[in-house]
C-alpha atoms as a PDB file:
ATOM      1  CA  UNK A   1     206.117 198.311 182.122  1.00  0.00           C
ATOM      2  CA  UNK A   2     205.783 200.659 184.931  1.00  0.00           C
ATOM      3  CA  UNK A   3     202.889 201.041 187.824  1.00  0.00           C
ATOM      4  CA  UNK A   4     201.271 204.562 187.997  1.00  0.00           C
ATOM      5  CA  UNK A   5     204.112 205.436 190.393  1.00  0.00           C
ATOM      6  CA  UNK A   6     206.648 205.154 188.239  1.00  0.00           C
ATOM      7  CA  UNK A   7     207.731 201.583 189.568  1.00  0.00           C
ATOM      8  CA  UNK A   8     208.594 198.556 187.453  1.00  0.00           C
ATOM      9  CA  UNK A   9     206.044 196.326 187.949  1.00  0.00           C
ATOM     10  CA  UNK A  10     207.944 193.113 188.351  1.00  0.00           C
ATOM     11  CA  UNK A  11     210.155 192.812 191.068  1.00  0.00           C
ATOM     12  CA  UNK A  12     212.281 189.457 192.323  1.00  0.00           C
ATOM     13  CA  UNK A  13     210.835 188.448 196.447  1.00  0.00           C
ATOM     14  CA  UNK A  14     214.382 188.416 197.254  1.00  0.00           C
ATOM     15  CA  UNK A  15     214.938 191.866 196.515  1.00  0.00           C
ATOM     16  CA  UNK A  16     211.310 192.890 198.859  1.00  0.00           C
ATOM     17  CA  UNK A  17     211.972 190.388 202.036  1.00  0.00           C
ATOM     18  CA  UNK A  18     214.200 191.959 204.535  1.00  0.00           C
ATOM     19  CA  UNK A  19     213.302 195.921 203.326  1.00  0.00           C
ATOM     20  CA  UNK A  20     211.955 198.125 205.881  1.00  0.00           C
ATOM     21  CA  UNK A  21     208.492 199.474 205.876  1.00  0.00           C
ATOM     22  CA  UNK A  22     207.527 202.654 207.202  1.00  0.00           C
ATOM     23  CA  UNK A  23     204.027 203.910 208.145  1.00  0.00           C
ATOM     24  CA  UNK A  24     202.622 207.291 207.264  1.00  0.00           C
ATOM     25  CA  UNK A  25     204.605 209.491 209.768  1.00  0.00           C
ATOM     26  CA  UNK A  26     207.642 207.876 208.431  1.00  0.00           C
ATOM     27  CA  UNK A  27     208.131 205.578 211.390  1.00  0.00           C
ATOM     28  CA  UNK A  28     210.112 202.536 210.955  1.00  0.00           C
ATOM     29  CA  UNK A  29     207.334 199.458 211.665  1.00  0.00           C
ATOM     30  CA  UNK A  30     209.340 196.321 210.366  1.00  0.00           C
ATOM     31  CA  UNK A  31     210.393 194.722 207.561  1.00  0.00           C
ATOM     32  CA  UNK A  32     208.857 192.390 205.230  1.00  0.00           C
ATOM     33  CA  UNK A  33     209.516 188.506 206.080  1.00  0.00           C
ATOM     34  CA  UNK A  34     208.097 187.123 203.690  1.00  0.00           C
ATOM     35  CA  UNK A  35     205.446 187.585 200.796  1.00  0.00           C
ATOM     36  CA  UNK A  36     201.951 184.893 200.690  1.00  0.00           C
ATOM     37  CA  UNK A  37     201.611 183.758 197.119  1.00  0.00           C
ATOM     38  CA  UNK A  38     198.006 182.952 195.905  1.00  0.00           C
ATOM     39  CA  UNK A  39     199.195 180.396 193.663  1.00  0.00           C
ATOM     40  CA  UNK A  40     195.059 179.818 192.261  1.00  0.00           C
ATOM     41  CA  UNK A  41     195.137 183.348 191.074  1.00  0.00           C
ATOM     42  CA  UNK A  42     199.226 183.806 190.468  1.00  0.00           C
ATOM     43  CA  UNK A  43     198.957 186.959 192.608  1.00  0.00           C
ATOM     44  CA  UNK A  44     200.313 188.128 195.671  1.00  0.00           C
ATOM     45  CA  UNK A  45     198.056 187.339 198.893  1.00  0.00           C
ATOM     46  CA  UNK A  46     199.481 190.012 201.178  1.00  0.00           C
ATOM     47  CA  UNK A  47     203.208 190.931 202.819  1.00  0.00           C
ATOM     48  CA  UNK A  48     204.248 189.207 205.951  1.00  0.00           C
ATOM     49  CA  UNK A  49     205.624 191.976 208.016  1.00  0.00           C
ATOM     50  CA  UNK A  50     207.581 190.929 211.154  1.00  0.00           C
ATOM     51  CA  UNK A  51     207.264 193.174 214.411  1.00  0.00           C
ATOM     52  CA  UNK A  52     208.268 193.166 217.482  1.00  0.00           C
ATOM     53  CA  UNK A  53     210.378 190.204 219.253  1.00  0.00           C
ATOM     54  CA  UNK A  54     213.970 189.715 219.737  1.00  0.00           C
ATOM     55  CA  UNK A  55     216.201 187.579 217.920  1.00  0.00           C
ATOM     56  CA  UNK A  56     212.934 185.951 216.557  1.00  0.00           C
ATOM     57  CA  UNK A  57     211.585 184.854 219.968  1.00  0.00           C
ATOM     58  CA  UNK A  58     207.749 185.986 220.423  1.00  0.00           C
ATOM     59  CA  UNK A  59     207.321 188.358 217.379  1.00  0.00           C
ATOM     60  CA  UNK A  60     204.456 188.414 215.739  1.00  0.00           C
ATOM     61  CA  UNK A  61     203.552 188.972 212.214  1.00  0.00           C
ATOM     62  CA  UNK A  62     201.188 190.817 210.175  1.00  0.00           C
ATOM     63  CA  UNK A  63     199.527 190.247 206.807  1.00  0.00           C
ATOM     64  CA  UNK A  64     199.401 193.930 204.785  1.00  0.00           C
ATOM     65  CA  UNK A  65     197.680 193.901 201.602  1.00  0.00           C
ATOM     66  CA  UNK A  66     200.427 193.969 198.813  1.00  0.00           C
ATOM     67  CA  UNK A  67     198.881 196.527 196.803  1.00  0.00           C
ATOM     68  CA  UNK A  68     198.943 198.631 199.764  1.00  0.00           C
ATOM     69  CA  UNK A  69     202.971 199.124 199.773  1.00  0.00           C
ATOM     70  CA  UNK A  70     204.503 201.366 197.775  1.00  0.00           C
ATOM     71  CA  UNK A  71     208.195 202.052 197.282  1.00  0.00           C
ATOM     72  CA  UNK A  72     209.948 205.000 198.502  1.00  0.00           C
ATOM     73  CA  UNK A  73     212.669 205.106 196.634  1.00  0.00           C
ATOM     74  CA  UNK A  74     213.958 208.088 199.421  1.00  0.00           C
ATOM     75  CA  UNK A  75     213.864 205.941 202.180  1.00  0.00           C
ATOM     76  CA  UNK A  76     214.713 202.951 200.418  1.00  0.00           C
ATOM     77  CA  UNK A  77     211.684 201.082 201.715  1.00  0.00           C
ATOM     78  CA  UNK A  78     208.260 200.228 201.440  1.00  0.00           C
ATOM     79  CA  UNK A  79     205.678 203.089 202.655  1.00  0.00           C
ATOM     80  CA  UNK A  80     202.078 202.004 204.069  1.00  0.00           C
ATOM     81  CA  UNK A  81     199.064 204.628 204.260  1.00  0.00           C
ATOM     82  CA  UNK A  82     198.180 203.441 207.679  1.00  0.00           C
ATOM     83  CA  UNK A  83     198.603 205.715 210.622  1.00  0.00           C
ATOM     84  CA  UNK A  84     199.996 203.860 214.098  1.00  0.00           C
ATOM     85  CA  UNK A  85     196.980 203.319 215.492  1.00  0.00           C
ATOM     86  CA  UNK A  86     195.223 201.426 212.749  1.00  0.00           C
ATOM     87  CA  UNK A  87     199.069 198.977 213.104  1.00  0.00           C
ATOM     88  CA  UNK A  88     199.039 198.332 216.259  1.00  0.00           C
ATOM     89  CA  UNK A  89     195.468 197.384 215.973  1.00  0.00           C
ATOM     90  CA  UNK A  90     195.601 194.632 213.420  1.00  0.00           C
ATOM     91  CA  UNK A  91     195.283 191.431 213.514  1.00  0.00           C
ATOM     92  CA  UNK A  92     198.676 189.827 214.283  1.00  0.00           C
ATOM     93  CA  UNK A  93     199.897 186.314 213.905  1.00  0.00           C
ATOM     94  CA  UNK A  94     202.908 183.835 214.529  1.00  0.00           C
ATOM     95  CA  UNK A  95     204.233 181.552 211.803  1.00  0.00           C
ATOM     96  CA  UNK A  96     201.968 179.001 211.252  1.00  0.00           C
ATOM     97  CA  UNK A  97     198.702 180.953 211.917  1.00  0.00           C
ATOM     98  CA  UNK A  98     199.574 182.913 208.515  1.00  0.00           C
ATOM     99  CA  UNK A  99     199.100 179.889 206.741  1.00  0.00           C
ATOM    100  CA  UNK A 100     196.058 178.303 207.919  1.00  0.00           C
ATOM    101  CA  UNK A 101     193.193 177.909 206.006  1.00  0.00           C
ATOM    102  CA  UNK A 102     195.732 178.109 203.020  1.00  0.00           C
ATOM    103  CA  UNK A 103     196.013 181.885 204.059  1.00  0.00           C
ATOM    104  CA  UNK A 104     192.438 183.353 203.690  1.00  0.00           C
ATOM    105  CA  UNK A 105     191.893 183.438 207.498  1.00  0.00           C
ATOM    106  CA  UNK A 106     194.877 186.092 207.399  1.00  0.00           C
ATOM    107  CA  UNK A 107     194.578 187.804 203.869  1.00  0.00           C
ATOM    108  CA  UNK A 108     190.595 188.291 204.695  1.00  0.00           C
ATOM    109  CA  UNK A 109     191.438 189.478 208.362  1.00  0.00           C
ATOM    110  CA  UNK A 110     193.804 192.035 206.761  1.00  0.00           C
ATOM    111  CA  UNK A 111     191.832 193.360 203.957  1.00  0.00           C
ATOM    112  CA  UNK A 112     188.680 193.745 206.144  1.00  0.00           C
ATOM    113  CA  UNK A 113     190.426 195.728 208.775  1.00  0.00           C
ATOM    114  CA  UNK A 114     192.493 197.974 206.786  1.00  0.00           C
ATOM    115  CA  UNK A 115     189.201 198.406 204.586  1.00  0.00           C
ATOM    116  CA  UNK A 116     191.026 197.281 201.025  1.00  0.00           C
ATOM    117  CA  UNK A 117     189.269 196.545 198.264  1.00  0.00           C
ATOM    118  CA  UNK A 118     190.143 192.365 197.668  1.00  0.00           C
ATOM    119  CA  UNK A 119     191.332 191.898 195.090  1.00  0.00           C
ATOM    120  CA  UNK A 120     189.850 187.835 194.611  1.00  0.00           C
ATOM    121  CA  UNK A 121     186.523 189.652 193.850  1.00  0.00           C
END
């Protein structure tokens, strides 16, 4: 089965963690980390995207909604519909902050700002 893109829509994590993402403008903006499971609902909470830092040491991380991502099979990465400014002014986190309050704090952080509709409605 196959989303309205044209994508499969299963997909192993360790295929997604490591590939770039891109924003609209085609600007490299990271790569994804890591992926939040919800396991309640078996879904997918949101992609941990790493920016910034070197060699790991103060980069922070940001929670994108998953259904927000969508392949470009071009680029060979993961394209966001987010312009630069609306990135760089999201909520960002280290490690352990993306889990707290089992993840909501983040996942509900990143759906309000990027305005997505939630999906645990």
């Amino acid at each position: 089965m196959t989303t309205q893109t044209g994508h499969t829509a299963a997909i192993p994590a360790s295929r997604v963690i490591g590939t770039n993402v891109y924003n609209v403008a085609g600007e490299t903006i990271g790569t994804i980390e890591d992926v939040m499971l919800d396991k309640l609902s078996n879904g997918i909470m949101f992609a941990v995207i790493g920016f910034g830092g070197f060699l790991g040491i103060g980069e922070r991380y940001h929670a994108i909604p998953w259904s927000t991502l969508d392949f470009d099979k071009g680029r060979g990465g993961y394209v966001v519909p987010f312009s630069k400014e609306q990135l760089k002014a999201a909520p960002s986190y280290s490690v352990n902050e993306l889990a707290e309050d089992d993840g909501r704090l983040a996942r509900d952080a990143s759906y309000q700002h990027y305005r997505v509709e939630p999906y645990w409605h």
